[in-house]
C-alpha atoms as a PDB file:
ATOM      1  CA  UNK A   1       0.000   0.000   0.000  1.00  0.00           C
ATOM      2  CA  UNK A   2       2.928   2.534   1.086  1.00  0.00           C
ATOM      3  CA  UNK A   3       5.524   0.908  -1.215  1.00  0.00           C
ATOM      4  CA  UNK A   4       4.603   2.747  -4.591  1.00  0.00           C
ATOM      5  CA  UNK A   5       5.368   6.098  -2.029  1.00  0.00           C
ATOM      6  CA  UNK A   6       8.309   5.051  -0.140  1.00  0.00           C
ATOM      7  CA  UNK A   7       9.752   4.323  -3.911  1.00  0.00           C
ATOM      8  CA  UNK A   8       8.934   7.166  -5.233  1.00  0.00           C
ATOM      9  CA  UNK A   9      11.144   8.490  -2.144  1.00  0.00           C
ATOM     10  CA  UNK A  10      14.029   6.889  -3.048  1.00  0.00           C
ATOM     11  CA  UNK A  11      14.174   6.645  -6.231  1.00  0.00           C
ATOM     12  CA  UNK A  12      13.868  10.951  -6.603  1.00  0.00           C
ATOM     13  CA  UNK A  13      17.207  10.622  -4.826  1.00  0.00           C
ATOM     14  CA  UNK A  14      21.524   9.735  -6.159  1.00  0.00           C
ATOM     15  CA  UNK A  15      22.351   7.569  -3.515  1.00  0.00           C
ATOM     16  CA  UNK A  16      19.042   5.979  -2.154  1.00  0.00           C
ATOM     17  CA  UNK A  17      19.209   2.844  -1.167  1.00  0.00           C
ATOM     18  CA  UNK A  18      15.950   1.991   0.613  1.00  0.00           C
ATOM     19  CA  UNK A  19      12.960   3.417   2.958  1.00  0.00           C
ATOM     20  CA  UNK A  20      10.639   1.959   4.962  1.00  0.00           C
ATOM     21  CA  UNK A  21       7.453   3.045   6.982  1.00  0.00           C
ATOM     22  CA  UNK A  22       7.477   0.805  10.809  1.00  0.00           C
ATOM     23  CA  UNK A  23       5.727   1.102  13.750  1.00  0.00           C
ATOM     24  CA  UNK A  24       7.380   1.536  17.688  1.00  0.00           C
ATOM     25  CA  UNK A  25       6.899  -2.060  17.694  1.00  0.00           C
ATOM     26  CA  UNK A  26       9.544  -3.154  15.295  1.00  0.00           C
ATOM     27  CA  UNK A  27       6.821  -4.497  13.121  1.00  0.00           C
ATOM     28  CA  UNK A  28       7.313  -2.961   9.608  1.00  0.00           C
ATOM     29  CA  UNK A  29       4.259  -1.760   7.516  1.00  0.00           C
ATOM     30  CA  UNK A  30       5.502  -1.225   4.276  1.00  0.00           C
ATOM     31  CA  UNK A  31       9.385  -0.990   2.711  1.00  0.00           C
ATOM     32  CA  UNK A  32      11.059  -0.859  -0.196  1.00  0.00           C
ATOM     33  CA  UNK A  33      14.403  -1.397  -1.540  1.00  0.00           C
ATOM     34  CA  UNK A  34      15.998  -0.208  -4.536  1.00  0.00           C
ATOM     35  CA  UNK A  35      17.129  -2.573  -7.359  1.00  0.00           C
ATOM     36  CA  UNK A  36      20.994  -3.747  -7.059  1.00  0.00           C
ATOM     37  CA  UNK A  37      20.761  -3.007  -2.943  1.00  0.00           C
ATOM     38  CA  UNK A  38      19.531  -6.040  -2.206  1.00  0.00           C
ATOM     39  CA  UNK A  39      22.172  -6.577   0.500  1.00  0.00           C
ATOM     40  CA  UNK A  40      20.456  -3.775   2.480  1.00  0.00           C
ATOM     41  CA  UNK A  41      18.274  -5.880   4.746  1.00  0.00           C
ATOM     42  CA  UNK A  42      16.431  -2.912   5.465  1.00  0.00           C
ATOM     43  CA  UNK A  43      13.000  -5.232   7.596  1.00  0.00           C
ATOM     44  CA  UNK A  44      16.335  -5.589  10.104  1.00  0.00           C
ATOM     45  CA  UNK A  45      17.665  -2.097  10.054  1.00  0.00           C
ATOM     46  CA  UNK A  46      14.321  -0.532  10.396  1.00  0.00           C
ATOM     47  CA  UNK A  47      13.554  -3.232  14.205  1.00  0.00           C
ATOM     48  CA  UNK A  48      16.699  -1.916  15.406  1.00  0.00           C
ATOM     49  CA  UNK A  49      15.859   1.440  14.855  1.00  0.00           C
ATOM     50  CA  UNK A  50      12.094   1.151  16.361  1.00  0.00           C
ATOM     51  CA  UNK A  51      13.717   0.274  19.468  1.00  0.00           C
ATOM     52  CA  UNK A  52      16.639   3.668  19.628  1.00  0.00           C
ATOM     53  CA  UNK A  53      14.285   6.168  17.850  1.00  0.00           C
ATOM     54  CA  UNK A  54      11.871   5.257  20.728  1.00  0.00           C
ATOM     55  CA  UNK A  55      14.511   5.105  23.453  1.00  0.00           C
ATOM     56  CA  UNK A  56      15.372   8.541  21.538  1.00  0.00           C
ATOM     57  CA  UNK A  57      11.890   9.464  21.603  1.00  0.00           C
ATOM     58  CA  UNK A  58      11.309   9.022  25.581  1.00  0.00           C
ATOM     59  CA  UNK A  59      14.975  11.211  26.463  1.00  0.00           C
ATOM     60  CA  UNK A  60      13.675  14.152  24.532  1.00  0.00           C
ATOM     61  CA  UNK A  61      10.323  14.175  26.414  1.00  0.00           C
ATOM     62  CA  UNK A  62      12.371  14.019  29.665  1.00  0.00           C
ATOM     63  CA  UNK A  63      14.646  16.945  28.216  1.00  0.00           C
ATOM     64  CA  UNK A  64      10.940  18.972  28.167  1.00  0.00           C
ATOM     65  CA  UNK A  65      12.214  20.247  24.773  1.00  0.00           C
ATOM     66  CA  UNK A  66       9.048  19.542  22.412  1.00  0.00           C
ATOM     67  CA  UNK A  67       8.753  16.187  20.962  1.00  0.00           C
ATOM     68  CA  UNK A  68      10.844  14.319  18.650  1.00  0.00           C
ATOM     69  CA  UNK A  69      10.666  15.152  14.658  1.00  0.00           C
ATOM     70  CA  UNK A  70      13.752  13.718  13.003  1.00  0.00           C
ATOM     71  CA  UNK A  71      17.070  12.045  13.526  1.00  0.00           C
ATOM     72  CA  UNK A  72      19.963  11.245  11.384  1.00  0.00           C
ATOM     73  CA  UNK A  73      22.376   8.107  11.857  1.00  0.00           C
ATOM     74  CA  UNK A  74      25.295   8.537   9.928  1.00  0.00           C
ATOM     75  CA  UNK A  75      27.955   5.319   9.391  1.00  0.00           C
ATOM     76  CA  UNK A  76      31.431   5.219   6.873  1.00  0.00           C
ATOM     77  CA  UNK A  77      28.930   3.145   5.042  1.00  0.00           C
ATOM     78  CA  UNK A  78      25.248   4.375   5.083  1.00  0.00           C
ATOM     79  CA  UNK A  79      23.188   7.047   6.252  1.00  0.00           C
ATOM     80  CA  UNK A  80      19.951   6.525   7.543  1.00  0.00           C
ATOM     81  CA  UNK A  81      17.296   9.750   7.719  1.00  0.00           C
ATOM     82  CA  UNK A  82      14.480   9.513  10.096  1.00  0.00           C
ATOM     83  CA  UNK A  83      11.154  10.912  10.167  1.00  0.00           C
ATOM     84  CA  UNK A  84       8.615  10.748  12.768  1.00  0.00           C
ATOM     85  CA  UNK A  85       4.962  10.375  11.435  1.00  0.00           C
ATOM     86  CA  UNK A  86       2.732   9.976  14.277  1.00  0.00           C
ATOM     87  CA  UNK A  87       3.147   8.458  18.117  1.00  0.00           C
ATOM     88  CA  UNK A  88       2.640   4.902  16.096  1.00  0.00           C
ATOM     89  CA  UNK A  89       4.960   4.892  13.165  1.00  0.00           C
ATOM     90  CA  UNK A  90       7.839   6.585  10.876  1.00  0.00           C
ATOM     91  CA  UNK A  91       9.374   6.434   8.309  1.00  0.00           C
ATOM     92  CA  UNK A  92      13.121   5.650   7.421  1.00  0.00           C
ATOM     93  CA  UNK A  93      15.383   6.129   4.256  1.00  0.00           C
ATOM     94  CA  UNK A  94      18.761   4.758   3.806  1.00  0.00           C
ATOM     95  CA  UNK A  95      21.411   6.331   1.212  1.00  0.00           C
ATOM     96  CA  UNK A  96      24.615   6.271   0.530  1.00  0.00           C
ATOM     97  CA  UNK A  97      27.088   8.757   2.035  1.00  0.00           C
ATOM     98  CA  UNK A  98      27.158  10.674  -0.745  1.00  0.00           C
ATOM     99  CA  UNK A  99      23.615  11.711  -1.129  1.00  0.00           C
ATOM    100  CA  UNK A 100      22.085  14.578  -0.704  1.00  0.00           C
ATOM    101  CA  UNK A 101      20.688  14.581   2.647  1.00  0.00           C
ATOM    102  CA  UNK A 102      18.719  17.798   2.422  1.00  0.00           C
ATOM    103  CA  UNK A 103      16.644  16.457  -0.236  1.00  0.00           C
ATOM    104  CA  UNK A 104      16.024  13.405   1.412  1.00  0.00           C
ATOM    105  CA  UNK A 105      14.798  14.979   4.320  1.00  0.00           C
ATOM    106  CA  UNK A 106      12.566  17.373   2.207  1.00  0.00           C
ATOM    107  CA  UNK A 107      11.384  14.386   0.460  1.00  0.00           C
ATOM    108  CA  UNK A 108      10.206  12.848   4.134  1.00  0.00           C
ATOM    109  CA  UNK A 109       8.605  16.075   4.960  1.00  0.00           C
ATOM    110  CA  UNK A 110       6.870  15.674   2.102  1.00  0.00           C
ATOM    111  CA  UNK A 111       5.933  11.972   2.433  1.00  0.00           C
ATOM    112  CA  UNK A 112       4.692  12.338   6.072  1.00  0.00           C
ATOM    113  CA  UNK A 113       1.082  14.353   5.329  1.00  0.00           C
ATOM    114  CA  UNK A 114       0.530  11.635   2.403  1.00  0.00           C
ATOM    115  CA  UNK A 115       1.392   8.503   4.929  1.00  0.00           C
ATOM    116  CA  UNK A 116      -0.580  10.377   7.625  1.00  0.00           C
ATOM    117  CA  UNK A 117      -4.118  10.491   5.748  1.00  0.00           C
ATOM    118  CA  UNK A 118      -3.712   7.080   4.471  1.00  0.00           C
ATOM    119  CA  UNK A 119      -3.061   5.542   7.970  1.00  0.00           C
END
Protein backbone atom coordinates (compact mmCIF):
# COMPACT_ATOMS: atom_id res chain seq x y z
CA UNK A 1 0.00 0.00 0.00
CA UNK A 2 2.93 2.53 1.09
CA UNK A 3 5.52 0.91 -1.22
CA UNK A 4 4.60 2.75 -4.59
CA UNK A 5 5.37 6.10 -2.03
CA UNK A 6 8.31 5.05 -0.14
CA UNK A 7 9.75 4.32 -3.91
CA UNK A 8 8.93 7.17 -5.23
CA UNK A 9 11.14 8.49 -2.14
CA UNK A 10 14.03 6.89 -3.05
CA UNK A 11 14.17 6.65 -6.23
CA UNK A 12 13.87 10.95 -6.60
CA UNK A 13 17.21 10.62 -4.83
CA UNK A 14 21.52 9.73 -6.16
CA UNK A 15 22.35 7.57 -3.51
CA UNK A 16 19.04 5.98 -2.15
CA UNK A 17 19.21 2.84 -1.17
CA UNK A 18 15.95 1.99 0.61
CA UNK A 19 12.96 3.42 2.96
CA UNK A 20 10.64 1.96 4.96
CA UNK A 21 7.45 3.04 6.98
CA UNK A 22 7.48 0.80 10.81
CA UNK A 23 5.73 1.10 13.75
CA UNK A 24 7.38 1.54 17.69
CA UNK A 25 6.90 -2.06 17.69
CA UNK A 26 9.54 -3.15 15.30
CA UNK A 27 6.82 -4.50 13.12
CA UNK A 28 7.31 -2.96 9.61
CA UNK A 29 4.26 -1.76 7.52
CA UNK A 30 5.50 -1.23 4.28
CA UNK A 31 9.38 -0.99 2.71
CA UNK A 32 11.06 -0.86 -0.20
CA UNK A 33 14.40 -1.40 -1.54
CA UNK A 34 16.00 -0.21 -4.54
CA UNK A 35 17.13 -2.57 -7.36
CA UNK A 36 20.99 -3.75 -7.06
CA UNK A 37 20.76 -3.01 -2.94
CA UNK A 38 19.53 -6.04 -2.21
CA UNK A 39 22.17 -6.58 0.50
CA UNK A 40 20.46 -3.78 2.48
CA UNK A 41 18.27 -5.88 4.75
CA UNK A 42 16.43 -2.91 5.46
CA UNK A 43 13.00 -5.23 7.60
CA UNK A 44 16.33 -5.59 10.10
CA UNK A 45 17.66 -2.10 10.05
CA UNK A 46 14.32 -0.53 10.40
CA UNK A 47 13.55 -3.23 14.21
CA UNK A 48 16.70 -1.92 15.41
CA UNK A 49 15.86 1.44 14.85
CA UNK A 50 12.09 1.15 16.36
CA UNK A 51 13.72 0.27 19.47
CA UNK A 52 16.64 3.67 19.63
CA UNK A 53 14.28 6.17 17.85
CA UNK A 54 11.87 5.26 20.73
CA UNK A 55 14.51 5.10 23.45
CA UNK A 56 15.37 8.54 21.54
CA UNK A 57 11.89 9.46 21.60
CA UNK A 58 11.31 9.02 25.58
CA UNK A 59 14.97 11.21 26.46
CA UNK A 60 13.67 14.15 24.53
CA UNK A 61 10.32 14.18 26.41
CA UNK A 62 12.37 14.02 29.67
CA UNK A 63 14.65 16.94 28.22
CA UNK A 64 10.94 18.97 28.17
CA UNK A 65 12.21 20.25 24.77
CA UNK A 66 9.05 19.54 22.41
CA UNK A 67 8.75 16.19 20.96
CA UNK A 68 10.84 14.32 18.65
CA UNK A 69 10.67 15.15 14.66
CA UNK A 70 13.75 13.72 13.00
CA UNK A 71 17.07 12.04 13.53
CA UNK A 72 19.96 11.24 11.38
CA UNK A 73 22.38 8.11 11.86
CA UNK A 74 25.30 8.54 9.93
CA UNK A 75 27.96 5.32 9.39
CA UNK A 76 31.43 5.22 6.87
CA UNK A 77 28.93 3.15 5.04
CA UNK A 78 25.25 4.38 5.08
CA UNK A 79 23.19 7.05 6.25
CA UNK A 80 19.95 6.53 7.54
CA UNK A 81 17.30 9.75 7.72
CA UNK A 82 14.48 9.51 10.10
CA UNK A 83 11.15 10.91 10.17
CA UNK A 84 8.62 10.75 12.77
CA UNK A 85 4.96 10.37 11.44
CA UNK A 86 2.73 9.98 14.28
CA UNK A 87 3.15 8.46 18.12
CA UNK A 88 2.64 4.90 16.10
CA UNK A 89 4.96 4.89 13.17
CA UNK A 90 7.84 6.59 10.88
CA UNK A 91 9.37 6.43 8.31
CA UNK A 92 13.12 5.65 7.42
CA UNK A 93 15.38 6.13 4.26
CA UNK A 94 18.76 4.76 3.81
CA UNK A 95 21.41 6.33 1.21
CA UNK A 96 24.61 6.27 0.53
CA UNK A 97 27.09 8.76 2.04
CA UNK A 98 27.16 10.67 -0.75
CA UNK A 99 23.62 11.71 -1.13
CA UNK A 100 22.09 14.58 -0.70
CA UNK A 101 20.69 14.58 2.65
CA UNK A 102 18.72 17.80 2.42
CA UNK A 103 16.64 16.46 -0.24
CA UNK A 104 16.02 13.41 1.41
CA UNK A 105 14.80 14.98 4.32
CA UNK A 106 12.57 17.37 2.21
CA UNK A 107 11.38 14.39 0.46
CA UNK A 108 10.21 12.85 4.13
CA UNK A 109 8.60 16.08 4.96
CA UNK A 110 6.87 15.67 2.10
CA UNK A 111 5.93 11.97 2.43
CA UNK A 112 4.69 12.34 6.07
CA UNK A 113 1.08 14.35 5.33
CA UNK A 114 0.53 11.64 2.40
CA UNK A 115 1.39 8.50 4.93
CA UNK A 116 -0.58 10.38 7.63
CA UNK A 117 -4.12 10.49 5.75
CA UNK A 118 -3.71 7.08 4.47
CA UNK A 119 -3.06 5.54 7.97
Amino acid sequence: MFRDSLAGMVDRLAGGMAGILIGFDGIAVDAYTKSGQEALDIQTLGMELSHAVGQMRKAVEQLDIGPLRELTLKANDLVVLVYLISDEYFVACAVKPEANFGKARYLMRLLAPQIQAEL
